[in-house]
PDB file of N, CA and C in Angstrom:
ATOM      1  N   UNK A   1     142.742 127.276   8.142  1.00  0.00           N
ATOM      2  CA  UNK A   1     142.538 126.885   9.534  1.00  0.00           C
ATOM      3  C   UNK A   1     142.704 128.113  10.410  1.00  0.00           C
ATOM      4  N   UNK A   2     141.878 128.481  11.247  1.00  0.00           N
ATOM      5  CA  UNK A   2     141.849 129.448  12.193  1.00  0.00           C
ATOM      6  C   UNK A   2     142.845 129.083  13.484  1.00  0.00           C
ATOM      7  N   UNK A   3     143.442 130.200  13.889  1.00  0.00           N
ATOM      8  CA  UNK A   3     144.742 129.828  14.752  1.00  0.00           C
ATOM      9  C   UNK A   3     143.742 129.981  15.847  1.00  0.00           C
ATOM     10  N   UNK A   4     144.134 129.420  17.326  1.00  0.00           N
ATOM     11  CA  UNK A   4     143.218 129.263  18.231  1.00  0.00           C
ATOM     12  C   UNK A   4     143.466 130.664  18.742  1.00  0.00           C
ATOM     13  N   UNK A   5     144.168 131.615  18.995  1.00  0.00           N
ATOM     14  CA  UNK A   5     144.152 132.808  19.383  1.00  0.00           C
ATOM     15  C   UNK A   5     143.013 133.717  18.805  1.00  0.00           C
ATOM     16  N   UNK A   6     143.130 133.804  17.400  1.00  0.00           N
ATOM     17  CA  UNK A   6     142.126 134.025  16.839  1.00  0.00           C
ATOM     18  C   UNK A   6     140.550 133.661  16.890  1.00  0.00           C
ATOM     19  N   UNK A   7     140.557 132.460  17.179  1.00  0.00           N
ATOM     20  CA  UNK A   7     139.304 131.274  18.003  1.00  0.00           C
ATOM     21  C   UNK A   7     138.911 132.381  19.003  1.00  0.00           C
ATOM     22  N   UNK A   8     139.812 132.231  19.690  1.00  0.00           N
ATOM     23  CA  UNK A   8     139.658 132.743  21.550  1.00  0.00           C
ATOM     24  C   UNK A   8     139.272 134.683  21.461  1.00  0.00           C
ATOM     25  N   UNK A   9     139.959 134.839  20.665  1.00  0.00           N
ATOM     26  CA  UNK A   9     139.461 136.398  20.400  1.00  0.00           C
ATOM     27  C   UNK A   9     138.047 136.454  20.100  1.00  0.00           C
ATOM     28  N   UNK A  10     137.420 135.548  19.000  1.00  0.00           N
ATOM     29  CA  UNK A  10     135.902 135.722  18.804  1.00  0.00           C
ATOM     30  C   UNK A  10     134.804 135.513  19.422  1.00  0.00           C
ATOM     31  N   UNK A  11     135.571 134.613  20.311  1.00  0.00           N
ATOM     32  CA  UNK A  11     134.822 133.898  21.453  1.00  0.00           C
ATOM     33  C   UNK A  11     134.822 134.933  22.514  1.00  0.00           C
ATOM     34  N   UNK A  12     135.588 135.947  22.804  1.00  0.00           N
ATOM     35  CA  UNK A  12     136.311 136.493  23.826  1.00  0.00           C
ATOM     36  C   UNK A  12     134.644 137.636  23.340  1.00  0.00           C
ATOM     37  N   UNK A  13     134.871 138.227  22.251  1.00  0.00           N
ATOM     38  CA  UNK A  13     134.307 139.028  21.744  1.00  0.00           C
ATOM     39  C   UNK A  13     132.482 139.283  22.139  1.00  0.00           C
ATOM     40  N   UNK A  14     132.272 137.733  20.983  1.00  0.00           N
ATOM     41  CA  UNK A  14     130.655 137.106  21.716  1.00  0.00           C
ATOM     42  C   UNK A  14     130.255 137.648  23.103  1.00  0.00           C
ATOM     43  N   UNK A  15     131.185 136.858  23.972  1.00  0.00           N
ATOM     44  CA  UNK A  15     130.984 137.025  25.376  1.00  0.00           C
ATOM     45  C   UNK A  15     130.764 138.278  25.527  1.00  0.00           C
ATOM     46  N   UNK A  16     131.464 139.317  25.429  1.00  0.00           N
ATOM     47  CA  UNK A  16     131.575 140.645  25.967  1.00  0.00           C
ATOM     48  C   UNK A  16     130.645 140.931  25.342  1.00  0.00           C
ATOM     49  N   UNK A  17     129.930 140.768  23.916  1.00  0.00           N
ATOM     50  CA  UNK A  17     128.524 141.620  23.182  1.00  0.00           C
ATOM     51  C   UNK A  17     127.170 141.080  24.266  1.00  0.00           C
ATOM     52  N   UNK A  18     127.663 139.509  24.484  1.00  0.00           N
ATOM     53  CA  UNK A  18     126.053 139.348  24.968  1.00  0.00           C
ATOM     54  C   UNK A  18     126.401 139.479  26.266  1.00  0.00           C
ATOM     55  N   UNK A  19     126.981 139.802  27.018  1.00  0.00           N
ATOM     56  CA  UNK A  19     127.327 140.032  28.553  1.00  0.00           C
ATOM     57  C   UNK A  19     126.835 141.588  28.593  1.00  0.00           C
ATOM     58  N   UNK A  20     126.787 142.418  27.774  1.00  0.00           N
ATOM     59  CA  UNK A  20     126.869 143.988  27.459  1.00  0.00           C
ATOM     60  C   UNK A  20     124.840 143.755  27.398  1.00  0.00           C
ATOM     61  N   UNK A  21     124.624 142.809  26.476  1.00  0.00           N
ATOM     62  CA  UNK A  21     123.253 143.025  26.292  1.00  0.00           C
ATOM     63  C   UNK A  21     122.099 142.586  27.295  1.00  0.00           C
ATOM     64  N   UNK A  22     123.099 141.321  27.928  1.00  0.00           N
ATOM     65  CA  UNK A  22     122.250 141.066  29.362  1.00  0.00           C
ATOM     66  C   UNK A  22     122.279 142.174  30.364  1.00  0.00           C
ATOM     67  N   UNK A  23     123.552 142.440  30.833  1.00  0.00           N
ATOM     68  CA  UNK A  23     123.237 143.687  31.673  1.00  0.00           C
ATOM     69  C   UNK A  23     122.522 144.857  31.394  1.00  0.00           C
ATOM     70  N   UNK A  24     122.093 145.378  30.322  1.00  0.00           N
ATOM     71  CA  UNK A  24     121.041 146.436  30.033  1.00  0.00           C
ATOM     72  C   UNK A  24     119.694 145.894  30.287  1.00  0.00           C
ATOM     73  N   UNK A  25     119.087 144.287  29.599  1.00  0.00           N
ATOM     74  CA  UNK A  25     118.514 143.893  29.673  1.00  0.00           C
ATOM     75  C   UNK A  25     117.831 143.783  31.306  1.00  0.00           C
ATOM     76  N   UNK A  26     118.631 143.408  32.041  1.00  0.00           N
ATOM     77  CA  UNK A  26     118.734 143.268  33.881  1.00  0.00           C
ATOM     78  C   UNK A  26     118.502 144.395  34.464  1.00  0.00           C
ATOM     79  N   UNK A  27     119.248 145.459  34.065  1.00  0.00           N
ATOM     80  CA  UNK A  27     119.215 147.042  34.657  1.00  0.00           C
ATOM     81  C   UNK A  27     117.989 147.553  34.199  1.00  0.00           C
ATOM     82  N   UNK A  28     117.112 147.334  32.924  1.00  0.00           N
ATOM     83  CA  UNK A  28     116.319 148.009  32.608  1.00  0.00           C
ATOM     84  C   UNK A  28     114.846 147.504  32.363  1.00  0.00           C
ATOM     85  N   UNK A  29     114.655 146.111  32.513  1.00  0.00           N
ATOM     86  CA  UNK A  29     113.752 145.192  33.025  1.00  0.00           C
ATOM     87  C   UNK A  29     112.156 145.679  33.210  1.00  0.00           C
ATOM     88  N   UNK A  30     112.388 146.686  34.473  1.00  0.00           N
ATOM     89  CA  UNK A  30     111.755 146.786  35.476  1.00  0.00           C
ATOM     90  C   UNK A  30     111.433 148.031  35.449  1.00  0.00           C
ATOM     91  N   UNK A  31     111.893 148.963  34.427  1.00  0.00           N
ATOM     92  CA  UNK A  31     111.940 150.441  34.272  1.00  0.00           C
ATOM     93  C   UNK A  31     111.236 150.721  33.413  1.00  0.00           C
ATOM     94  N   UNK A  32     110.374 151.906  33.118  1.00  0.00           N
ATOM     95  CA  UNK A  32     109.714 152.900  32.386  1.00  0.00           C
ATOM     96  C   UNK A  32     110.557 153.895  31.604  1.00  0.00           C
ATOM     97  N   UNK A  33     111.181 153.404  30.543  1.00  0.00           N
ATOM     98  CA  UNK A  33     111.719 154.316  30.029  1.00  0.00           C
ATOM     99  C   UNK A  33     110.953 155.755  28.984  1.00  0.00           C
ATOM    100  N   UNK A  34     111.408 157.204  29.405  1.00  0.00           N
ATOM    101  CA  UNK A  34     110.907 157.884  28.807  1.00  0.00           C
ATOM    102  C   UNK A  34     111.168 158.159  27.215  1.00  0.00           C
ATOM    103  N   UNK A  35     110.754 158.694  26.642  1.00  0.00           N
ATOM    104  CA  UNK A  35     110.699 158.589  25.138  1.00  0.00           C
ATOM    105  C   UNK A  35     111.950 159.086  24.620  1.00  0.00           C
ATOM    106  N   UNK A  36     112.889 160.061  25.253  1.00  0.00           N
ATOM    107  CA  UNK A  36     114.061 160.326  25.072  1.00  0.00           C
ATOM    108  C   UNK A  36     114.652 159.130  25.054  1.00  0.00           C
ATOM    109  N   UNK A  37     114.609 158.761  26.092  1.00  0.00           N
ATOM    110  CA  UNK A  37     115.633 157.132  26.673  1.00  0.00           C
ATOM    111  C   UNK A  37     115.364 156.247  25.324  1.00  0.00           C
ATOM    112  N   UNK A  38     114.196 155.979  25.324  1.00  0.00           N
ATOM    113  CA  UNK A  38     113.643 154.549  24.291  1.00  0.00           C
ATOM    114  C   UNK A  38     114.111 155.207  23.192  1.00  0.00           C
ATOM    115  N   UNK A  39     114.271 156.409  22.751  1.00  0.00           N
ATOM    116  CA  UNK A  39     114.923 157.021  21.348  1.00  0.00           C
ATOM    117  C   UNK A  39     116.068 156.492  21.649  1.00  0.00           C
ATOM    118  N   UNK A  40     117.437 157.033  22.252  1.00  0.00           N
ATOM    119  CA  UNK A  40     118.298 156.738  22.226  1.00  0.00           C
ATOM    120  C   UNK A  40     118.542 155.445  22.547  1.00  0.00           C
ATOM    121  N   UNK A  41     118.391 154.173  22.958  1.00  0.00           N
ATOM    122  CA  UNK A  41     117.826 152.909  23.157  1.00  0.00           C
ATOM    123  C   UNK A  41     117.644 152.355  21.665  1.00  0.00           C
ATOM    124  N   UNK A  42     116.831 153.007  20.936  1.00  0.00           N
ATOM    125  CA  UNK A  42     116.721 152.291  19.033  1.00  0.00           C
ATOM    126  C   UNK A  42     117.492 153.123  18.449  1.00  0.00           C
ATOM    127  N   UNK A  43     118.221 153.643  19.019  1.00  0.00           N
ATOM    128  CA  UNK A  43     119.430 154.281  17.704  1.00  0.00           C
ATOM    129  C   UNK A  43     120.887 153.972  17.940  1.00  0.00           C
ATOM    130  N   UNK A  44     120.647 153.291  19.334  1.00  0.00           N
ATOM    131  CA  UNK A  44     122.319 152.569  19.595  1.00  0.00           C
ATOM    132  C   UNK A  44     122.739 151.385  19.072  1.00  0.00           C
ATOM    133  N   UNK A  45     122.074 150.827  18.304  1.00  0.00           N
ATOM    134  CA  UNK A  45     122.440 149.911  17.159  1.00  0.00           C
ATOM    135  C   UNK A  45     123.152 150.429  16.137  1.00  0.00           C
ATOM    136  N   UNK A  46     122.076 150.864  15.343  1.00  0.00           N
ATOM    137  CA  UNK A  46     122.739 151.565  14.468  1.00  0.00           C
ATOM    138  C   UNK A  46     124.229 152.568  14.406  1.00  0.00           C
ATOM    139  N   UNK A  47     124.256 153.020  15.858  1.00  0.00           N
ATOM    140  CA  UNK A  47     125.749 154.259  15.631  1.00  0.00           C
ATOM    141  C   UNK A  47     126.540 153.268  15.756  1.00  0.00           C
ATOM    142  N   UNK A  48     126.427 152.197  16.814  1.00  0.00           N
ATOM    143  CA  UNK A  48     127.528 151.113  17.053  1.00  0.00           C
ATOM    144  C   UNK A  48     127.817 150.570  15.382  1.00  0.00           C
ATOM    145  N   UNK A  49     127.212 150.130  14.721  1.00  0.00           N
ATOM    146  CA  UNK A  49     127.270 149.802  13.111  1.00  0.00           C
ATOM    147  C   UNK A  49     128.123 151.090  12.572  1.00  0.00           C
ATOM    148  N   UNK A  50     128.092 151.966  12.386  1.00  0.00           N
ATOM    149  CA  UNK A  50     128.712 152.777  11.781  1.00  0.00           C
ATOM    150  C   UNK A  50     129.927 153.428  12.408  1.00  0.00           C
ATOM    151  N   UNK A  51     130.127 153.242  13.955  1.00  0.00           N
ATOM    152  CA  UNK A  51     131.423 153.434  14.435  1.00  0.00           C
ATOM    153  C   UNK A  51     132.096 152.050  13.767  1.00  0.00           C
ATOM    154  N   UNK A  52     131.870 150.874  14.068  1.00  0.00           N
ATOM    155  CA  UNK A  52     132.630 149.953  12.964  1.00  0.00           C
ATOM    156  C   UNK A  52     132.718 150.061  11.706  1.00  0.00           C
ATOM    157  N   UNK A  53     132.272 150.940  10.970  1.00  0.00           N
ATOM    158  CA  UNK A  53     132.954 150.816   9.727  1.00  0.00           C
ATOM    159  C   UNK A  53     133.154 151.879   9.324  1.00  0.00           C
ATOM    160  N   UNK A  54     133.124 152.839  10.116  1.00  0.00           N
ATOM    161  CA  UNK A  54     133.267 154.221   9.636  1.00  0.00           C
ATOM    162  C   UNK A  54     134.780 153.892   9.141  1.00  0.00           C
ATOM    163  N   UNK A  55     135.944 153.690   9.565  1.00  0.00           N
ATOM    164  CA  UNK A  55     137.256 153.427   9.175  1.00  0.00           C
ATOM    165  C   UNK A  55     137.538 153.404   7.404  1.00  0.00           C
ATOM    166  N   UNK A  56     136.088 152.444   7.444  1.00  0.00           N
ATOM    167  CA  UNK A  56     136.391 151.950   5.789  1.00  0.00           C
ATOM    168  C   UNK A  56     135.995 153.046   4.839  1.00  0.00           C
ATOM    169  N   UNK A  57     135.286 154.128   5.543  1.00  0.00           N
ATOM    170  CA  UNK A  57     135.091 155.430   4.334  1.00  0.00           C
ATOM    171  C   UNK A  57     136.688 156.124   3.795  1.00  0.00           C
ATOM    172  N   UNK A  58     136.924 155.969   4.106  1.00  0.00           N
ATOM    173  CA  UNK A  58     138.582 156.268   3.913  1.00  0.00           C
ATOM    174  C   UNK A  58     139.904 154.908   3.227  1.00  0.00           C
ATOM    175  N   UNK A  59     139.524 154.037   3.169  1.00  0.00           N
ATOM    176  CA  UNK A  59     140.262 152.933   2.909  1.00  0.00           C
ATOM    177  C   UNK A  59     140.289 153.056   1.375  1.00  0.00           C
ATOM    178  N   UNK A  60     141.564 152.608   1.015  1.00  0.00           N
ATOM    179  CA  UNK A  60     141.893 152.397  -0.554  1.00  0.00           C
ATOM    180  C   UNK A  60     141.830 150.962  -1.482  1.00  0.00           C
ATOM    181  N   UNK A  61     141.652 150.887  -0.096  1.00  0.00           N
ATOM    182  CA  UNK A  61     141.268 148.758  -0.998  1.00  0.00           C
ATOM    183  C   UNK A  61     139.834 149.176  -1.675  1.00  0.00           C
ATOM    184  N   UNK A  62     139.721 148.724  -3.003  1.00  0.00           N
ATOM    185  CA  UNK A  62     138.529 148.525  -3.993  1.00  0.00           C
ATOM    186  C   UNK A  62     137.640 147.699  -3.105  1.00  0.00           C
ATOM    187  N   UNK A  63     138.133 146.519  -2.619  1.00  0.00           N
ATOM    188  CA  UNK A  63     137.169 145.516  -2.159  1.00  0.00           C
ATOM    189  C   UNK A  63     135.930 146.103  -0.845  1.00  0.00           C
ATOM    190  N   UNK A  64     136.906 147.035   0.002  1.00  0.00           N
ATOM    191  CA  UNK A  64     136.334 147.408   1.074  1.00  0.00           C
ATOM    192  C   UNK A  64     135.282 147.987   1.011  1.00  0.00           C
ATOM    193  N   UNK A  65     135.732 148.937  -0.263  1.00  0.00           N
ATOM    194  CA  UNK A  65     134.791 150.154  -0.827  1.00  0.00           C
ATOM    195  C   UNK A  65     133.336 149.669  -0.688  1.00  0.00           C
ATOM    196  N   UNK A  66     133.747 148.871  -2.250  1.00  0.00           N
ATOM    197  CA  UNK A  66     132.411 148.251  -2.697  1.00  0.00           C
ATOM    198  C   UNK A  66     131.622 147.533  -1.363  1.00  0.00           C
ATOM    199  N   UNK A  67     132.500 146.819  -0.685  1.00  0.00           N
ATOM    200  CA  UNK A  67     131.740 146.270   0.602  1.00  0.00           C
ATOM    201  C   UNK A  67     130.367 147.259   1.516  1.00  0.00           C
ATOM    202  N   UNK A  68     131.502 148.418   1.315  1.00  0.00           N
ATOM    203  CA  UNK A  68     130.601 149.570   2.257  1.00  0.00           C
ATOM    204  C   UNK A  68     129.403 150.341   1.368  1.00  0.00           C
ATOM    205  N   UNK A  69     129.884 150.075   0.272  1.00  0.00           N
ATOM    206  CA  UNK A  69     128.679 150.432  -0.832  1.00  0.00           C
ATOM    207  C   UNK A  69     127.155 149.329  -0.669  1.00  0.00           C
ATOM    208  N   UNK A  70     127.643 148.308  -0.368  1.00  0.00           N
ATOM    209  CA  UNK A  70     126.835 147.654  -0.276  1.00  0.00           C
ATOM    210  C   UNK A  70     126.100 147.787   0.917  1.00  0.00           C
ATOM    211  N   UNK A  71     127.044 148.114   2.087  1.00  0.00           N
ATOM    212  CA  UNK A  71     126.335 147.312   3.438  1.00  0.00           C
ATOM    213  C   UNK A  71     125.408 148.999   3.929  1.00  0.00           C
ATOM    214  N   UNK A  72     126.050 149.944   2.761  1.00  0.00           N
ATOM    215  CA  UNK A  72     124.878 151.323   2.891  1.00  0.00           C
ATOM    216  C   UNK A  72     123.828 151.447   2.685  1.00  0.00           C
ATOM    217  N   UNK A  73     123.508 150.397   1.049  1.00  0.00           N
ATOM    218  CA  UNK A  73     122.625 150.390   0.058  1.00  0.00           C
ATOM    219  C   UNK A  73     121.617 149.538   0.596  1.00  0.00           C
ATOM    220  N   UNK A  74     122.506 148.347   1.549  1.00  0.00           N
ATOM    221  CA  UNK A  74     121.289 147.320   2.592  1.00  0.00           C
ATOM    222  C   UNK A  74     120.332 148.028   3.817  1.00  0.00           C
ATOM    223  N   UNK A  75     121.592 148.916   4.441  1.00  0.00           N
ATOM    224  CA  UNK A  75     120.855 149.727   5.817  1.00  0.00           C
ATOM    225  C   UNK A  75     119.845 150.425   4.947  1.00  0.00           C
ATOM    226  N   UNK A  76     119.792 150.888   3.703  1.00  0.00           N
ATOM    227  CA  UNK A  76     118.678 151.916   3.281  1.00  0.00           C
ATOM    228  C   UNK A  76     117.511 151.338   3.235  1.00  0.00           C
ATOM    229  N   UNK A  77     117.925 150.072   2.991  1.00  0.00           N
ATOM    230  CA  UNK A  77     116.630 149.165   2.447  1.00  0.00           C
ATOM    231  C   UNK A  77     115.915 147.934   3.794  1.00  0.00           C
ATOM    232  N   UNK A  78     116.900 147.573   4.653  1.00  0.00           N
ATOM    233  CA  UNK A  78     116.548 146.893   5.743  1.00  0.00           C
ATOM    234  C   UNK A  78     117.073 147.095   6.473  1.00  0.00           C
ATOM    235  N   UNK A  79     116.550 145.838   7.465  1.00  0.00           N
ATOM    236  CA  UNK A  79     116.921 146.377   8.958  1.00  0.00           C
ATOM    237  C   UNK A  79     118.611 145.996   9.405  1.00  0.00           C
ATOM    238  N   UNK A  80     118.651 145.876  10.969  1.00  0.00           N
ATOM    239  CA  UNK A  80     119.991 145.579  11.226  1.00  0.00           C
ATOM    240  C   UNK A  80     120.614 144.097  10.766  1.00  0.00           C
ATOM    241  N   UNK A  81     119.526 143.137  11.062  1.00  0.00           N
ATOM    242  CA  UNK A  81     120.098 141.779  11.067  1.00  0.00           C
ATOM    243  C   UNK A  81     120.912 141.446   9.244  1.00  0.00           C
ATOM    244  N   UNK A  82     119.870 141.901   8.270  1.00  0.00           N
ATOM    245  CA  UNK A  82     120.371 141.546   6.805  1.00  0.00           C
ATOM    246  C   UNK A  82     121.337 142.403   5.949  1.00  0.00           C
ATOM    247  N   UNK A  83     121.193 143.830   6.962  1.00  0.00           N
ATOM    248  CA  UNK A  83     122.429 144.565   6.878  1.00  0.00           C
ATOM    249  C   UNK A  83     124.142 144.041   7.364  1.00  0.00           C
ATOM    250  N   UNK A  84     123.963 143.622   8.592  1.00  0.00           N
ATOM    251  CA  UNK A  84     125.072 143.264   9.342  1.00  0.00           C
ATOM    252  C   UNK A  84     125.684 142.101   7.848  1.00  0.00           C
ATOM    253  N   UNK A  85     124.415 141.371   8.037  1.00  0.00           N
ATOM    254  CA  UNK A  85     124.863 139.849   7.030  1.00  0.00           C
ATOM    255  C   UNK A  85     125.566 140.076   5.899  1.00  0.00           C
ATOM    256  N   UNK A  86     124.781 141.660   5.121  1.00  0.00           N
ATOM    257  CA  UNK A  86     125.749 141.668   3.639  1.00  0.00           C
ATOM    258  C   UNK A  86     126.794 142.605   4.364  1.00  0.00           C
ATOM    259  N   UNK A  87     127.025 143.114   5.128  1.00  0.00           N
ATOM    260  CA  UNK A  87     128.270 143.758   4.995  1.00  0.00           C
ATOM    261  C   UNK A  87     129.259 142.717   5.365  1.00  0.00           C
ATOM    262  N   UNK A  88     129.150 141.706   6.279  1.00  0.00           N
ATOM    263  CA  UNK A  88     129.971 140.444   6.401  1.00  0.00           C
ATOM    264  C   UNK A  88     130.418 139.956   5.603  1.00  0.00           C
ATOM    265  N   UNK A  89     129.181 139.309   4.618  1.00  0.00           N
ATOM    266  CA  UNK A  89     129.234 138.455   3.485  1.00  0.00           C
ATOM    267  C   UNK A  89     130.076 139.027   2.501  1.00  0.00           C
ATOM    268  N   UNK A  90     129.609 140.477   2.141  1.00  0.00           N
ATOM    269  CA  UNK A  90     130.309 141.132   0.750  1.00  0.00           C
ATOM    270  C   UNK A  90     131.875 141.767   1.206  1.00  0.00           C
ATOM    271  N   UNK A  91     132.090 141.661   2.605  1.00  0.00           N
ATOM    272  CA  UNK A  91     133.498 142.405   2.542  1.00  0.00           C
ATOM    273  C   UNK A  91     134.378 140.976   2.955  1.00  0.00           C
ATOM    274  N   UNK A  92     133.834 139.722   3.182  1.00  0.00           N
ATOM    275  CA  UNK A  92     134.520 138.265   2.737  1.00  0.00           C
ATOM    276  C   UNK A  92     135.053 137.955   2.168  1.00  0.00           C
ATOM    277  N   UNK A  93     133.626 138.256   0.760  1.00  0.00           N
ATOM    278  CA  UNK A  93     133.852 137.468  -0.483  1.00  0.00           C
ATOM    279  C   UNK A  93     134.348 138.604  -1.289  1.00  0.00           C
ATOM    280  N   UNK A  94     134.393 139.763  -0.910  1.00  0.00           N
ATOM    281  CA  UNK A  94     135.119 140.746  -2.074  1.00  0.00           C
ATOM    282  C   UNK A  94     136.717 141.429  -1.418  1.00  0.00           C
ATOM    283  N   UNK A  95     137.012 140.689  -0.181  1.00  0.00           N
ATOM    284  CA  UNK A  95     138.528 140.667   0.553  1.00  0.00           C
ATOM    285  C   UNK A  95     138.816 138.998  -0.597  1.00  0.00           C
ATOM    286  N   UNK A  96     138.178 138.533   0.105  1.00  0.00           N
ATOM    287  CA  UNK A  96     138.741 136.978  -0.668  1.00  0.00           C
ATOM    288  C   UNK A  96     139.053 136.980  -2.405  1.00  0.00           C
ATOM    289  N   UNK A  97     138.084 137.941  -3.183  1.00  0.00           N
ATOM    290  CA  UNK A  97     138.226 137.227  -4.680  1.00  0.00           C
ATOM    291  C   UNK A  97     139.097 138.860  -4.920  1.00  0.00           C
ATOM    292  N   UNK A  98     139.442 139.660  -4.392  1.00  0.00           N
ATOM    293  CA  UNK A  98     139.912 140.762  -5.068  1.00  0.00           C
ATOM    294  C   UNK A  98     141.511 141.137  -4.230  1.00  0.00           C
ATOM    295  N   UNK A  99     142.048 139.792  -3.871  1.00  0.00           N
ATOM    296  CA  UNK A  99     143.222 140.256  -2.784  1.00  0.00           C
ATOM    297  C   UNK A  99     144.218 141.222  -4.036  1.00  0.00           C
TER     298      UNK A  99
END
Protein backbone atom coordinates (compact mmCIF):
# COMPACT_ATOMS: atom_id res chain seq x y z
CA UNK A 1 0.00 0.00 0.00
CA UNK A 2 1.36 3.37 -0.94
CA UNK A 3 1.51 5.86 2.04
CA UNK A 4 -0.46 8.98 0.97
CA UNK A 5 2.64 11.23 1.29
CA UNK A 6 4.15 9.27 -1.15
CA UNK A 7 0.63 9.51 -3.26
CA UNK A 8 0.92 13.33 -2.89
CA UNK A 9 4.62 13.47 -3.90
CA UNK A 10 3.75 11.81 -7.38
CA UNK A 11 0.99 13.72 -7.85
CA UNK A 12 2.93 16.79 -6.69
CA UNK A 13 5.52 15.71 -9.32
CA UNK A 14 2.97 15.12 -12.52
CA UNK A 15 1.79 18.53 -11.86
CA UNK A 16 5.07 20.29 -11.93
CA UNK A 17 6.21 18.04 -15.35
CA UNK A 18 3.01 19.02 -17.16
CA UNK A 19 2.76 22.60 -15.73
CA UNK A 20 6.66 22.90 -17.05
CA UNK A 21 5.38 21.54 -20.50
CA UNK A 22 2.37 23.80 -20.82
CA UNK A 23 4.26 26.84 -20.16
CA UNK A 24 6.85 26.25 -22.99
CA UNK A 25 4.08 25.11 -25.00
CA UNK A 26 2.20 28.86 -24.29
CA UNK A 27 5.53 30.84 -24.48
CA UNK A 28 6.47 29.29 -27.68
CA UNK A 29 3.19 28.79 -29.60
CA UNK A 30 3.44 31.67 -31.65
CA UNK A 31 7.24 31.75 -32.29
CA UNK A 32 9.64 30.84 -35.11
CA UNK A 33 12.13 29.05 -33.63
CA UNK A 34 15.65 29.10 -35.23
CA UNK A 35 17.43 25.88 -35.90
CA UNK A 36 19.77 26.34 -32.96
CA UNK A 37 16.65 26.75 -30.66
CA UNK A 38 14.61 23.68 -32.31
CA UNK A 39 18.11 21.71 -31.80
CA UNK A 40 18.28 22.38 -28.37
CA UNK A 41 14.35 21.99 -28.00
CA UNK A 42 14.87 17.91 -29.33
CA UNK A 43 17.71 17.27 -27.19
CA UNK A 44 16.14 18.43 -23.86
CA UNK A 45 14.50 15.25 -23.44
CA UNK A 46 16.96 13.26 -23.71
CA UNK A 47 19.71 15.19 -21.19
CA UNK A 48 16.73 15.45 -18.72
CA UNK A 49 16.73 11.30 -19.06
CA UNK A 50 20.21 11.01 -18.35
CA UNK A 51 20.54 13.68 -15.60
CA UNK A 52 18.06 11.11 -13.87
CA UNK A 53 19.97 8.34 -14.01
CA UNK A 54 23.21 9.39 -14.37
CA UNK A 55 23.47 8.61 -10.36
CA UNK A 56 23.02 4.94 -11.22
CA UNK A 57 26.42 4.76 -13.30
CA UNK A 58 28.07 4.57 -10.09
CA UNK A 59 25.68 2.48 -7.89
CA UNK A 60 26.64 -0.99 -6.50
CA UNK A 61 23.30 -2.61 -6.44
CA UNK A 62 23.46 -5.46 -9.33
CA UNK A 63 19.81 -4.71 -9.91
CA UNK A 64 20.33 -1.02 -10.81
CA UNK A 65 23.15 -1.86 -13.02
CA UNK A 66 21.49 -4.21 -15.14
CA UNK A 67 18.45 -1.75 -15.12
CA UNK A 68 20.72 0.93 -16.73
CA UNK A 69 22.10 -1.66 -19.05
CA UNK A 70 18.97 -2.02 -20.26
CA UNK A 71 17.35 1.37 -20.35
CA UNK A 72 20.91 2.22 -22.60
CA UNK A 73 20.49 -0.72 -24.87
CA UNK A 74 16.55 0.67 -25.35
CA UNK A 75 17.64 4.52 -25.96
CA UNK A 76 20.02 2.90 -28.74
CA UNK A 77 17.31 1.24 -30.28
CA UNK A 78 14.13 3.59 -29.62
CA UNK A 79 12.70 6.44 -28.87
CA UNK A 80 11.89 8.26 -25.52
CA UNK A 81 8.46 6.84 -24.69
CA UNK A 82 9.68 2.74 -24.75
CA UNK A 83 12.88 3.77 -23.32
CA UNK A 84 11.45 5.61 -20.27
CA UNK A 85 9.00 2.30 -20.01
CA UNK A 86 11.95 -0.31 -19.80
CA UNK A 87 13.98 1.62 -17.63
CA UNK A 88 10.84 1.81 -15.20
CA UNK A 89 9.78 -1.59 -15.79
CA UNK A 90 13.36 -3.30 -15.50
CA UNK A 91 14.64 -1.24 -12.47
CA UNK A 92 10.98 -2.46 -10.65
CA UNK A 93 11.14 -5.75 -11.43
CA UNK A 94 14.94 -6.18 -10.98
CA UNK A 95 14.75 -3.79 -7.40
CA UNK A 96 11.79 -6.18 -6.58
CA UNK A 97 13.20 -9.87 -7.49
CA UNK A 98 16.94 -9.09 -6.56
CA UNK A 99 16.45 -7.17 -3.03
Amino acid sequence: MISWASLLTILGMMAVTYFTRLIGFFALRNRTLSKRAAAVADAAPGCVLIAVIAPYFVSDKPSELIALALTVFAASRWGMLPTVLVGVVSAGVLGHLMK
